[in-house]
Each structure stands twice: as structure tokens, then as C-alpha cells.
C-alpha atoms as a PDB file:
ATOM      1  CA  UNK A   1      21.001-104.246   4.035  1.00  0.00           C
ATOM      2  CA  UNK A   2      18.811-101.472   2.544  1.00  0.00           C
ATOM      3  CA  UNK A   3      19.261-100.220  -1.065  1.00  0.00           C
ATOM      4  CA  UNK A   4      19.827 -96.618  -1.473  1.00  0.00           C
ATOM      5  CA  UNK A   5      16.582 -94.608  -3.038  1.00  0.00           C
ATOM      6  CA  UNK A   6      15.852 -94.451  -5.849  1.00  0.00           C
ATOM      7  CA  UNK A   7      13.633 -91.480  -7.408  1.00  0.00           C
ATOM      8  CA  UNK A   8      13.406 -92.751 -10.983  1.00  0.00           C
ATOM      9  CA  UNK A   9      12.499 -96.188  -9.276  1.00  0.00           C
ATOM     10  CA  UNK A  10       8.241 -96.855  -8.634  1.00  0.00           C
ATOM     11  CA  UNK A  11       7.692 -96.965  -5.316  1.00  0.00           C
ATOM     12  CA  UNK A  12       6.337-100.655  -3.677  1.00  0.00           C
ATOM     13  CA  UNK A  13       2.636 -98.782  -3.142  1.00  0.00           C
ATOM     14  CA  UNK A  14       2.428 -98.006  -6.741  1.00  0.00           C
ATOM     15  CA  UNK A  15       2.658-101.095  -9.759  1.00  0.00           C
ATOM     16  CA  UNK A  16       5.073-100.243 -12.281  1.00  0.00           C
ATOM     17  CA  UNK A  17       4.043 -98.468 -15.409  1.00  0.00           C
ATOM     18  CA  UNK A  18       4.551-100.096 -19.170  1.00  0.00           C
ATOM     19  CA  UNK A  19       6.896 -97.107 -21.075  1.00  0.00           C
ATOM     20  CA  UNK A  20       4.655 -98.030 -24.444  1.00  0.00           C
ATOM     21  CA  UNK A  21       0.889 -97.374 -23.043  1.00  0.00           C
ATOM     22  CA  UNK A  22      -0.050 -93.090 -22.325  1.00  0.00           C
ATOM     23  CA  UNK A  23      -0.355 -92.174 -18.919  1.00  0.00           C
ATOM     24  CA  UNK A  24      -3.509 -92.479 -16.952  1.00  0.00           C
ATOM     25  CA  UNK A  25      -5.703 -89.644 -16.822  1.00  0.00           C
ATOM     26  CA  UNK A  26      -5.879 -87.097 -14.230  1.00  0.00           C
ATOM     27  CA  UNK A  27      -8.824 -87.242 -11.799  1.00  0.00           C
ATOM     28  CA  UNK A  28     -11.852 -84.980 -12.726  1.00  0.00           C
ATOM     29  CA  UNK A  29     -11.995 -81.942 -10.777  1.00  0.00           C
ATOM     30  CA  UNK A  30     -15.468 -79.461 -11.123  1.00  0.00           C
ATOM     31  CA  UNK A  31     -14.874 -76.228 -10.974  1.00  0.00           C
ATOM     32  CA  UNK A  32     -16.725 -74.187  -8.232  1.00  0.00           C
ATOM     33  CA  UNK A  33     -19.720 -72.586  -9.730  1.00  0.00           C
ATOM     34  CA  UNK A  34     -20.168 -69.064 -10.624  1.00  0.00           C
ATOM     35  CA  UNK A  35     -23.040 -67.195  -9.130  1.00  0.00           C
ATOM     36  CA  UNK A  36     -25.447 -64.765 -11.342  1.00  0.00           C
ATOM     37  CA  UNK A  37     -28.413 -62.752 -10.484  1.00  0.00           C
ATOM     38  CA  UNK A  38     -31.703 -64.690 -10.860  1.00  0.00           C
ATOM     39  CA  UNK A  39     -33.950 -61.895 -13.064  1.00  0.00           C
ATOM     40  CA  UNK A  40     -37.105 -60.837 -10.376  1.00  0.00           C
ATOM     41  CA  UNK A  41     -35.524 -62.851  -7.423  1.00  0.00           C
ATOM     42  CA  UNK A  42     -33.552 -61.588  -3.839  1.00  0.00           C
ATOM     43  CA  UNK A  43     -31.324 -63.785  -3.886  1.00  0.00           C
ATOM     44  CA  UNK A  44     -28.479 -65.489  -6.838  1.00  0.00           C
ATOM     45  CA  UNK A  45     -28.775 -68.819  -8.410  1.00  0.00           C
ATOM     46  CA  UNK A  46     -25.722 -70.799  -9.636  1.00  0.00           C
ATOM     47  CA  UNK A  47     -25.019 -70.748 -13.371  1.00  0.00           C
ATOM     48  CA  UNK A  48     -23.189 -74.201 -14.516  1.00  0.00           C
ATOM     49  CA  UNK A  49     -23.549 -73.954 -18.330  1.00  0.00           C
ATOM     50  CA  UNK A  50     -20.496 -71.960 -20.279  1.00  0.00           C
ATOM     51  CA  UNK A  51     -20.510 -68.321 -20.382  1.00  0.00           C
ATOM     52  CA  UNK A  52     -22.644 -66.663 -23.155  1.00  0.00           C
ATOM     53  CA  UNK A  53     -20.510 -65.824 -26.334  1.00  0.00           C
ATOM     54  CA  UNK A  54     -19.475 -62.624 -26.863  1.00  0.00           C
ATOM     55  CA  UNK A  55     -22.395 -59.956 -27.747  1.00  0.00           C
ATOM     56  CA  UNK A  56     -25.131 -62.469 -26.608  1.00  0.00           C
ATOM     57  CA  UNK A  57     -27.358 -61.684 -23.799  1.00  0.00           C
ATOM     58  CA  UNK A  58     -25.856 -63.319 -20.296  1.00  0.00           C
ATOM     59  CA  UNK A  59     -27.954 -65.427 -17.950  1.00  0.00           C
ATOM     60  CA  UNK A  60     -29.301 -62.607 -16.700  1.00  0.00           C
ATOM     61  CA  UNK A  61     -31.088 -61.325 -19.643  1.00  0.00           C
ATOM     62  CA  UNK A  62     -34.763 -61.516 -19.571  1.00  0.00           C
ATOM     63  CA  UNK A  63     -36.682 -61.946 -22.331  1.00  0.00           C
ATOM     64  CA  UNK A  64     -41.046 -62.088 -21.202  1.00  0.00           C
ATOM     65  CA  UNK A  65     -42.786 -65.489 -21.850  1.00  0.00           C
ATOM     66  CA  UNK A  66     -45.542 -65.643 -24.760  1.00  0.00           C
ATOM     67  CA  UNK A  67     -49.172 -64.061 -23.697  1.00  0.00           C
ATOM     68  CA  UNK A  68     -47.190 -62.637 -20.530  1.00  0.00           C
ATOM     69  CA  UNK A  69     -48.210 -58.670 -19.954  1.00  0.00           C
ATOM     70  CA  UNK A  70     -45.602 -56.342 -21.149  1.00  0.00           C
ATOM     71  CA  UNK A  71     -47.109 -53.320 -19.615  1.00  0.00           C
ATOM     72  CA  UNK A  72     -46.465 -54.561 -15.893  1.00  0.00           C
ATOM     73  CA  UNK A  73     -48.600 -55.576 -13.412  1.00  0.00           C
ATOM     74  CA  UNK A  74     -47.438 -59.317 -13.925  1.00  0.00           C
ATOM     75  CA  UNK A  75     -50.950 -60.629 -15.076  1.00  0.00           C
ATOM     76  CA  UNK A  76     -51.026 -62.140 -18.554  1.00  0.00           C
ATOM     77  CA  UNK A  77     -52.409 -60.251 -21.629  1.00  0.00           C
ATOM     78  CA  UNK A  78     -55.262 -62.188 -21.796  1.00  0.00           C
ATOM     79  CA  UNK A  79     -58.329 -61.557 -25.477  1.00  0.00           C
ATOM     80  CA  UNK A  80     -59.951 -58.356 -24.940  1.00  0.00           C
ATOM     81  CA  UNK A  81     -57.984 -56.105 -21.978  1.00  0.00           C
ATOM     82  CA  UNK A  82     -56.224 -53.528 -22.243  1.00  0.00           C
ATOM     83  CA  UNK A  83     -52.953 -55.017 -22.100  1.00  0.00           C
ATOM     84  CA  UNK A  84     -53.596 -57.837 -25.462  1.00  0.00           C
ATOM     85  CA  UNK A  85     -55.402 -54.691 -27.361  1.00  0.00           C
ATOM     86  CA  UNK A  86     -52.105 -52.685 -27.397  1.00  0.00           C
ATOM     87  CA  UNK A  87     -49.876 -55.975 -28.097  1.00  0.00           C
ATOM     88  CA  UNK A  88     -51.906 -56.785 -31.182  1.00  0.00           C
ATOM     89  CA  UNK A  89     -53.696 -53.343 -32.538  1.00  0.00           C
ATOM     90  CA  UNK A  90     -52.163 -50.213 -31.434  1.00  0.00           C
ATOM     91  CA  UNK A  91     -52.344 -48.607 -28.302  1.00  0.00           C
ATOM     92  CA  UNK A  92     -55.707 -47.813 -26.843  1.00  0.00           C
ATOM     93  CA  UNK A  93     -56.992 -44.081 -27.328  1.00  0.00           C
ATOM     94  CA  UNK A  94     -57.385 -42.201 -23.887  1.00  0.00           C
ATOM     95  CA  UNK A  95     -60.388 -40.184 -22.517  1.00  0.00           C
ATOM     96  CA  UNK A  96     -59.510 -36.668 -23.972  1.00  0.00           C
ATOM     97  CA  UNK A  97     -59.178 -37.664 -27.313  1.00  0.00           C
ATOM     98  CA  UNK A  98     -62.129 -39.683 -27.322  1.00  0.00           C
ATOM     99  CA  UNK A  99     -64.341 -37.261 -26.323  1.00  0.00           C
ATOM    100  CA  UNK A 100     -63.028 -34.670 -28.562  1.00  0.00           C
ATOM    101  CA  UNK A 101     -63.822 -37.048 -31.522  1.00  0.00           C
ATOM    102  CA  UNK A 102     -67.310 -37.193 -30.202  1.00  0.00           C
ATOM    103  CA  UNK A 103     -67.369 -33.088 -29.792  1.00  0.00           C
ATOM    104  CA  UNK A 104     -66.885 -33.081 -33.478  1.00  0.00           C
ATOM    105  CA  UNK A 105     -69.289 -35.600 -34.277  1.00  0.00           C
ATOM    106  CA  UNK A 106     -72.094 -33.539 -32.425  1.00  0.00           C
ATOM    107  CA  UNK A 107     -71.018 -30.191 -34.212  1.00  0.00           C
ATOM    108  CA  UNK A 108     -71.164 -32.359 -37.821  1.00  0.00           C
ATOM    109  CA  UNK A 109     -74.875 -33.275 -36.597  1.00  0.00           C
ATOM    110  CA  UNK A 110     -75.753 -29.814 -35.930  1.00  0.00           C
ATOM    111  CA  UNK A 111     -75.155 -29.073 -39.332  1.00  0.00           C
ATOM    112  CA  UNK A 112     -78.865 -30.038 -39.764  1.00  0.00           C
ATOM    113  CA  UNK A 113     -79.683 -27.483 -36.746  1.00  0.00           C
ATOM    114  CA  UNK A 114     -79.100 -24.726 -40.123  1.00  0.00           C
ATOM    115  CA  UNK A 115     -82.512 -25.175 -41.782  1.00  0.00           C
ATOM    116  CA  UNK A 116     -84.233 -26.085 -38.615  1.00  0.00           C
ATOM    117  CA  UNK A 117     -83.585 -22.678 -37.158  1.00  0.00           C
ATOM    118  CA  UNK A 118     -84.530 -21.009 -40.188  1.00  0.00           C
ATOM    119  CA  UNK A 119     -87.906 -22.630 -40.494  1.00  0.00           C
ATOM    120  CA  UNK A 120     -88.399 -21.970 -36.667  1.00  0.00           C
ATOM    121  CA  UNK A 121     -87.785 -18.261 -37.947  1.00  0.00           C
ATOM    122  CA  UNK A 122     -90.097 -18.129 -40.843  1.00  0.00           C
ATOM    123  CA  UNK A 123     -92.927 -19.956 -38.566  1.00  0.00           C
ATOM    124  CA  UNK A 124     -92.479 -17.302 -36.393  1.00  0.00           C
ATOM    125  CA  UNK A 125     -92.779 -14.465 -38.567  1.00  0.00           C
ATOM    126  CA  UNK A 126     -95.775 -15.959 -40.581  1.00  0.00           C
ATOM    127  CA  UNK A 127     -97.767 -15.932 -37.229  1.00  0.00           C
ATOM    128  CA  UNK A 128    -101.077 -13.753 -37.218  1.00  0.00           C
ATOM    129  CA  UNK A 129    -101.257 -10.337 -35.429  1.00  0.00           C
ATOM    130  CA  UNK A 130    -102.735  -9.763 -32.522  1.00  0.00           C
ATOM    131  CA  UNK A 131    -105.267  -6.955 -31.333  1.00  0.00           C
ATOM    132  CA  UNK A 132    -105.270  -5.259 -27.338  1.00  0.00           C
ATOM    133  CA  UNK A 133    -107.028  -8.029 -26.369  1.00  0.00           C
ATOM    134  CA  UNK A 134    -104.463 -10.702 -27.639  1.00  0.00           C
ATOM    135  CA  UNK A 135    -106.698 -12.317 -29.879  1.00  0.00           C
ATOM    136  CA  UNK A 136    -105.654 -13.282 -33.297  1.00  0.00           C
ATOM    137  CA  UNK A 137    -106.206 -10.816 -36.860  1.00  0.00           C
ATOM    138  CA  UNK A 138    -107.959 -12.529 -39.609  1.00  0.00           C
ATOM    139  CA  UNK A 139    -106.381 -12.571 -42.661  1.00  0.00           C
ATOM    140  CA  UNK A 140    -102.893 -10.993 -41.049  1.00  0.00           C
ATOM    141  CA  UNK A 141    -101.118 -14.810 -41.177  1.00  0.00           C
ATOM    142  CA  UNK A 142     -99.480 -15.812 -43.940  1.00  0.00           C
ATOM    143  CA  UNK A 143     -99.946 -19.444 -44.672  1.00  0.00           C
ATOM    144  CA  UNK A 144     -97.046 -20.033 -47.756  1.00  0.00           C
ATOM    145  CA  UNK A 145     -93.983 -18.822 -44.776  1.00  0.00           C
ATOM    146  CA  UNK A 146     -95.681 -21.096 -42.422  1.00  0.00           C
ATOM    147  CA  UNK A 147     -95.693 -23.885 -44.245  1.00  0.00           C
ATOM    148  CA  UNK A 148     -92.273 -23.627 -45.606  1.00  0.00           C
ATOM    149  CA  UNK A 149     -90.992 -22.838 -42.054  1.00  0.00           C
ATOM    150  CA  UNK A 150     -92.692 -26.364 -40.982  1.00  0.00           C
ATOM    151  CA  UNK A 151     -90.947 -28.045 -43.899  1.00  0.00           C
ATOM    152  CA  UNK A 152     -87.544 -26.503 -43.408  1.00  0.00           C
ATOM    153  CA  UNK A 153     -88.110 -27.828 -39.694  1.00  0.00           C
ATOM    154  CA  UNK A 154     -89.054 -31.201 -40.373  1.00  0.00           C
ATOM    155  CA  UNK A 155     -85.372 -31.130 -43.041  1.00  0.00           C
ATOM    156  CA  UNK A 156     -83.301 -30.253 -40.345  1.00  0.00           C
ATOM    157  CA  UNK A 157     -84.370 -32.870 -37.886  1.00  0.00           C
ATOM    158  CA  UNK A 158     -84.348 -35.631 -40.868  1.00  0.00           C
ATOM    159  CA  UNK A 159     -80.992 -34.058 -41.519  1.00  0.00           C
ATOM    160  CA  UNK A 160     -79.460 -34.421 -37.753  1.00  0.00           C
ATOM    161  CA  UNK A 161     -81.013 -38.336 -37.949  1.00  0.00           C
ATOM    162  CA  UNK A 162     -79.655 -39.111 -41.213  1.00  0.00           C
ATOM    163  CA  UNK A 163     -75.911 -37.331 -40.361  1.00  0.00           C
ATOM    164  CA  UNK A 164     -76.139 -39.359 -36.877  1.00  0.00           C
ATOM    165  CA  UNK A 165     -76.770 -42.482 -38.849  1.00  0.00           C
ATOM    166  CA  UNK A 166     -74.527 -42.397 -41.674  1.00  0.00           C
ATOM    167  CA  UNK A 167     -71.520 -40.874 -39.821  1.00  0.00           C
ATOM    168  CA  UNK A 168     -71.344 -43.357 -36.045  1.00  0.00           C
ATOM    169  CA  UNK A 169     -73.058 -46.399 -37.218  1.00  0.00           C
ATOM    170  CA  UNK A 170     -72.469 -47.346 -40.814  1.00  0.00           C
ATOM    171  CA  UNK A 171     -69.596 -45.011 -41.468  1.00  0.00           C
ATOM    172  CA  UNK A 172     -67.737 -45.769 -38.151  1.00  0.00           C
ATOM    173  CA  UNK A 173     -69.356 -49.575 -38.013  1.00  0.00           C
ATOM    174  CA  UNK A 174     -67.871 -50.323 -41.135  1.00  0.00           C
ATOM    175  CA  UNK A 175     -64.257 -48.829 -41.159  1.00  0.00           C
ATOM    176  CA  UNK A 176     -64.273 -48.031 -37.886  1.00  0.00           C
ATOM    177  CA  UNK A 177     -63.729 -44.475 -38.193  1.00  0.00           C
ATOM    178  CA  UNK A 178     -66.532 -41.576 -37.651  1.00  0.00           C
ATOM    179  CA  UNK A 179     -65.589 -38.107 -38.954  1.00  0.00           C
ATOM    180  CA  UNK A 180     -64.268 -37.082 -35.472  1.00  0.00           C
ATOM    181  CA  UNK A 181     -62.038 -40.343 -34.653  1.00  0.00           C
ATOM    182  CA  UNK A 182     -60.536 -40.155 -38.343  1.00  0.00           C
ATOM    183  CA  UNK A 183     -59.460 -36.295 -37.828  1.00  0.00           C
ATOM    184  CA  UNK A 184     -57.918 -37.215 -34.716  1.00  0.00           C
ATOM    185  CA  UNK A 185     -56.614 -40.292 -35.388  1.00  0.00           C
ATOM    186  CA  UNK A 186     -58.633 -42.935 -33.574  1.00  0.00           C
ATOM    187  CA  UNK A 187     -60.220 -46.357 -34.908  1.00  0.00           C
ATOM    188  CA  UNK A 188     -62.874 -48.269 -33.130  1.00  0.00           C
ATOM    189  CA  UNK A 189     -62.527 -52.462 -33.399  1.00  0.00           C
ATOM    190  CA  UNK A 190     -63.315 -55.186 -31.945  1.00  0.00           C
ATOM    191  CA  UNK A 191     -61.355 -56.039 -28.760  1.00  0.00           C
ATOM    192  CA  UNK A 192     -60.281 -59.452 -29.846  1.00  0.00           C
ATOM    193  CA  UNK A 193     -60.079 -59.225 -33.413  1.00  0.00           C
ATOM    194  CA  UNK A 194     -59.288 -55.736 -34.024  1.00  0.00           C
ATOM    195  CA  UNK A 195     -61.629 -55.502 -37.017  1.00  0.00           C
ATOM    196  CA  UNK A 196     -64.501 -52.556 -37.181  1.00  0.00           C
ATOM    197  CA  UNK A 197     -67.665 -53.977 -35.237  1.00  0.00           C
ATOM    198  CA  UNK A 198     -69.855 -53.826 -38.056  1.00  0.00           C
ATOM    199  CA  UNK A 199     -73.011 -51.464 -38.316  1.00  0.00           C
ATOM    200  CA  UNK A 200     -75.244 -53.650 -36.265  1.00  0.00           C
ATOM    201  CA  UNK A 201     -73.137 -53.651 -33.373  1.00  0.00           C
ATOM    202  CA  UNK A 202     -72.741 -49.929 -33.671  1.00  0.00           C
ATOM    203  CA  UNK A 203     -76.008 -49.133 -34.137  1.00  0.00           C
ATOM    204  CA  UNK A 204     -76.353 -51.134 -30.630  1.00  0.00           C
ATOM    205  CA  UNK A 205     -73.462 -49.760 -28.624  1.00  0.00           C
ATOM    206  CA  UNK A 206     -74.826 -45.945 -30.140  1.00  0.00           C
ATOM    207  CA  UNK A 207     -78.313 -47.287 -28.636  1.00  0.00           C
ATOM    208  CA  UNK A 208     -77.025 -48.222 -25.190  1.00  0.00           C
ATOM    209  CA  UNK A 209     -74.721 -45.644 -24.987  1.00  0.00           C
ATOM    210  CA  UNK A 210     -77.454 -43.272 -25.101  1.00  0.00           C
ATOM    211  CA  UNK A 211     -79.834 -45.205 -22.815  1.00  0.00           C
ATOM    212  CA  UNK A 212     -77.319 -45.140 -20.411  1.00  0.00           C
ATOM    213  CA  UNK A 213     -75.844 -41.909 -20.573  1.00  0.00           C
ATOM    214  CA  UNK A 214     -79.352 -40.561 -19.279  1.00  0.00           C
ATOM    215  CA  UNK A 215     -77.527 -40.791 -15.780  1.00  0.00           C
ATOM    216  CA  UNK A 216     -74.893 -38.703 -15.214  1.00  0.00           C
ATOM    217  CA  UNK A 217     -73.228 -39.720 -18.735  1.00  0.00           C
ATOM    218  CA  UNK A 218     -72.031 -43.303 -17.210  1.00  0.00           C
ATOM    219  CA  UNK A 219     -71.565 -44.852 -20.310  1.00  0.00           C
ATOM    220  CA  UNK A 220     -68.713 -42.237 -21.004  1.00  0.00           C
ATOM    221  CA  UNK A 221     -67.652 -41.786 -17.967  1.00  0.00           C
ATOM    222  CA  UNK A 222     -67.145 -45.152 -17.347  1.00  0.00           C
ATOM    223  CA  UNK A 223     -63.771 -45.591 -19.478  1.00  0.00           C
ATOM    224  CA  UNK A 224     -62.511 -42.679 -16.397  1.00  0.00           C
ATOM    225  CA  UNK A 225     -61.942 -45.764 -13.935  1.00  0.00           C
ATOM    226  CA  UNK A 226     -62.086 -48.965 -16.316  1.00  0.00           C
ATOM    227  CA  UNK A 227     -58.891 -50.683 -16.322  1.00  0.00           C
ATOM    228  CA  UNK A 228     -59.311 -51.020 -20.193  1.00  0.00           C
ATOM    229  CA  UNK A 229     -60.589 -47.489 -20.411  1.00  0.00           C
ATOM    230  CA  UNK A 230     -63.879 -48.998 -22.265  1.00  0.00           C
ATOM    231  CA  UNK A 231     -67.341 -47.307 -21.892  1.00  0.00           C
ATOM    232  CA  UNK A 232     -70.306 -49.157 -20.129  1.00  0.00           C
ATOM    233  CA  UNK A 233     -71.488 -49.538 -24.521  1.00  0.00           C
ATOM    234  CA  UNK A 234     -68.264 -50.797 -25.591  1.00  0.00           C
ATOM    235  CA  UNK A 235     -68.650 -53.807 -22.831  1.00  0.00           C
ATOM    236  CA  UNK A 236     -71.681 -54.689 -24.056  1.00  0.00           C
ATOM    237  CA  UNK A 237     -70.269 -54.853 -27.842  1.00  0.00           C
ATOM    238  CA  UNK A 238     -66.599 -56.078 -26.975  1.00  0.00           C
ATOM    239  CA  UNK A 239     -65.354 -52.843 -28.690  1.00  0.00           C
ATOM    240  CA  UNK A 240     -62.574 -50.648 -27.890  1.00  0.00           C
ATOM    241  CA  UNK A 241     -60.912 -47.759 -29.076  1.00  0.00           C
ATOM    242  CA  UNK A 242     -56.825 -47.670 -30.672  1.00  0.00           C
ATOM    243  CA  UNK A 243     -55.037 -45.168 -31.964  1.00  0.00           C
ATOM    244  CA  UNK A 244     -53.889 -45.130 -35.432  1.00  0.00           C
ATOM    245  CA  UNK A 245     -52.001 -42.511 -37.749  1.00  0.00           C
ATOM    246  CA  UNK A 246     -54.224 -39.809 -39.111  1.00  0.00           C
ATOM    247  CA  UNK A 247     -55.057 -39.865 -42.973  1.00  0.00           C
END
């Protein structure tokens, strides 16, 4: 004969449980996983850690690796282009302000044009005079104005030298700034250190650049199309120019 059920009796599948020992745990169960947005992918990745704490940046925050390019173009900022120069320095002057720097280096050179047009003047003046037939006057030239004309001549082309000299290669060599780029705030420096070049180097890149700015102006030109706007001169040196605040 059957016994009645039972519900507070264990069934025959199951043993019976001891009152005095906790009850056995419940069976693990994952939960599904939550999808996020992989950062420069199509598609969504699942995210199995816990969710971010409150004011941190989620999964999808991205933060750019070290020596990555953050100006775009996914290359990597490698020593000396454009890209590690603005990381590290200061962002790299453009074409207009460069050449306006130069503009005003040329006009502080032409400072020594002053005395070289005035001699040109008094050379002039001291000149003989001619008769009908266009042959010279004796005694009509007057030797003291020529002579100080040729002197004052032979100043102002010393002077344009020695202003050229003094202001673009030790001046600029050595603290990087020439008149011009310090009035408009530029600095030139070495592309991987960003330290001035040095007055050797600038005497060379000032050499080159004028070689090769006999065609066309390449050497300044150049910077128009270089991807780290750097004349044909400052390749040769490893120079470039930054911008920095004006003083």
C-alpha cells in the first residue's frame, strides 16, 4: 500500500540532507556579456571585466600609444618629422611667417646699402669734366671725393657681410633666433634635439641655401610641398623651424 506524499519528505532521487551542515551552493551561472564599441573598428567587441567606476573613462575611451602620431595620419612620430618636432618643441612655423622673418633680415642687411650709396654718389660727382669731344678735363676731377666715395663703398659692402654674419649665423646659430625670427616669434633648432644648430651648421645651411636658391629659390620653396615644411638647407643640417612666444 502506498504512503501518502510527503512534501517536507526528500524525495528517493535525492540523499537526505544533515539539518547541522549549510546548504550546497547554487550552480555558477555567467552572465551574458555586454557588448561595447571597439575604438577605430566596424564592428563591437565583448567587454567581460566590471564596468568602469563612476567618472572614469569606459572601455571605449582611447587614450594614443607612446611615439604614436597625434596629428593623424596613423604613422608614428618618429626623430626629426614634423609630427615628433611639434610633440617635443612647439609647433613648426609655416611658410608666411618664415619668409617674413627673412624679409626683415634682408632690410637689416641693407642697412649697410646707406654708405654704399653715398660713396657711389660722391664717386660720381668727383668724376672729371668732359669737353664736345667727350674726352676728359685735366685738373677738373677731384681726387679727395673720389677717394672717400671708394672708401664709403668698400664700408657698406663690409657692413652688409658683417650684418649677414653676425645676425643668421652666429646670432641665429647660437640662440637660434635672427633679428627677423625673434620679432616674429620663430626659433630655429635642431630637429631631434630641439637645441640651436650651432654657428657652423648655420653658416652651412646659409651656404647651401644660397647655392641652391640660384634656381628658382628651391631651397625656400621647398618647405611649400615638404611634409615637414623644411627647406632643401634645413635637410642637409637636420634643422627646422618652431614657433615660440615673442620676447
Amino acid at each position: 500500500m502506498s504512503q501518502p506524499f510527503d512534501p517536507n519528505q526528500p524525495s528517493q532521487d535525492q540523499p537526505p540532507q544533515d539539518p547541522a551542515q549549510p546548504p550546497a551552493p547554487e550552480r555558477y551561472r555567467p552572465e551574458p556579456p555586454t557588448w561595447v564599441s571597439e575604438p577605430g573598428g566596424s564592428g563591437q567587441q565583448p567587454y567581460a571585466g566590471q564596468p568602469p567606476a563612476a567618472g572614469a573613462p569606459g572601455p571605449s575611451s582611447y587614450q594614443p600609444a607612446p611615439g604614436m602620431n597625434p596629428y593623424g595620419g596613423g604613422g608614428q612620430a618618429w626623430p626629426g618629422s614634423k609630427a615628433y618636432v611639434e610633440q617635443h618643441f612647439g609647433p613648426v612655423a609655416g611658410f608666411g611667417s618664415r619668409a617674413g622673418a627673412l624679409i626683415i633680415d634682408t632690410l637689416l642687411t641693407l642697412i649697410g646699402l646707406i654708405p654704399f650709396i653715398i660713396g657711389t654718389v660722391l664717386l660720381v660727382v668727383s668724376a672729371p669734366e668732359t669737353d664736345e669731344l667727350g674726352y676728359s678735363v685735366d685738373g677738373t676731377a677731384n681726387g679727395g671725393l673720389a677717394a672717400t666715395g671708394g672708401i664709403l663703398m668698400f664700408i657698406g659692402v663690409l657692413a652688409m657681410i658683417g650684418i649677414q654674419v653676425w645676425n643668421r649665423i652666429f646670432k641665429m646659430g647660437r640662440t637660434g633666433q635672427s633679428v627677423g625670427k625673434k620679432m616674429l616669434g620663430l626659433k630655429l633648432v635642431n630637429e631631434q634635439s630641439g637645441q640651436p644648430i650651432g654657428a657652423m651648421q648655420s653658416f652651412l645651411r646659409e651656404l647651401l641655401g644660397g647655392l641652391i636658391n640660384q634656381i628658382f629659390y628651391l631651397s625656400y620653396l621647398w618647405m611649400l610641398w615638404d611634409d615637414n615644411k623644411q627647406t632643401l638647407a634645413d635637410k642637409v643640417v637636420h634643422s627646422t623651424v618652431i614657433e615660440v612666444p615673442k620676447s
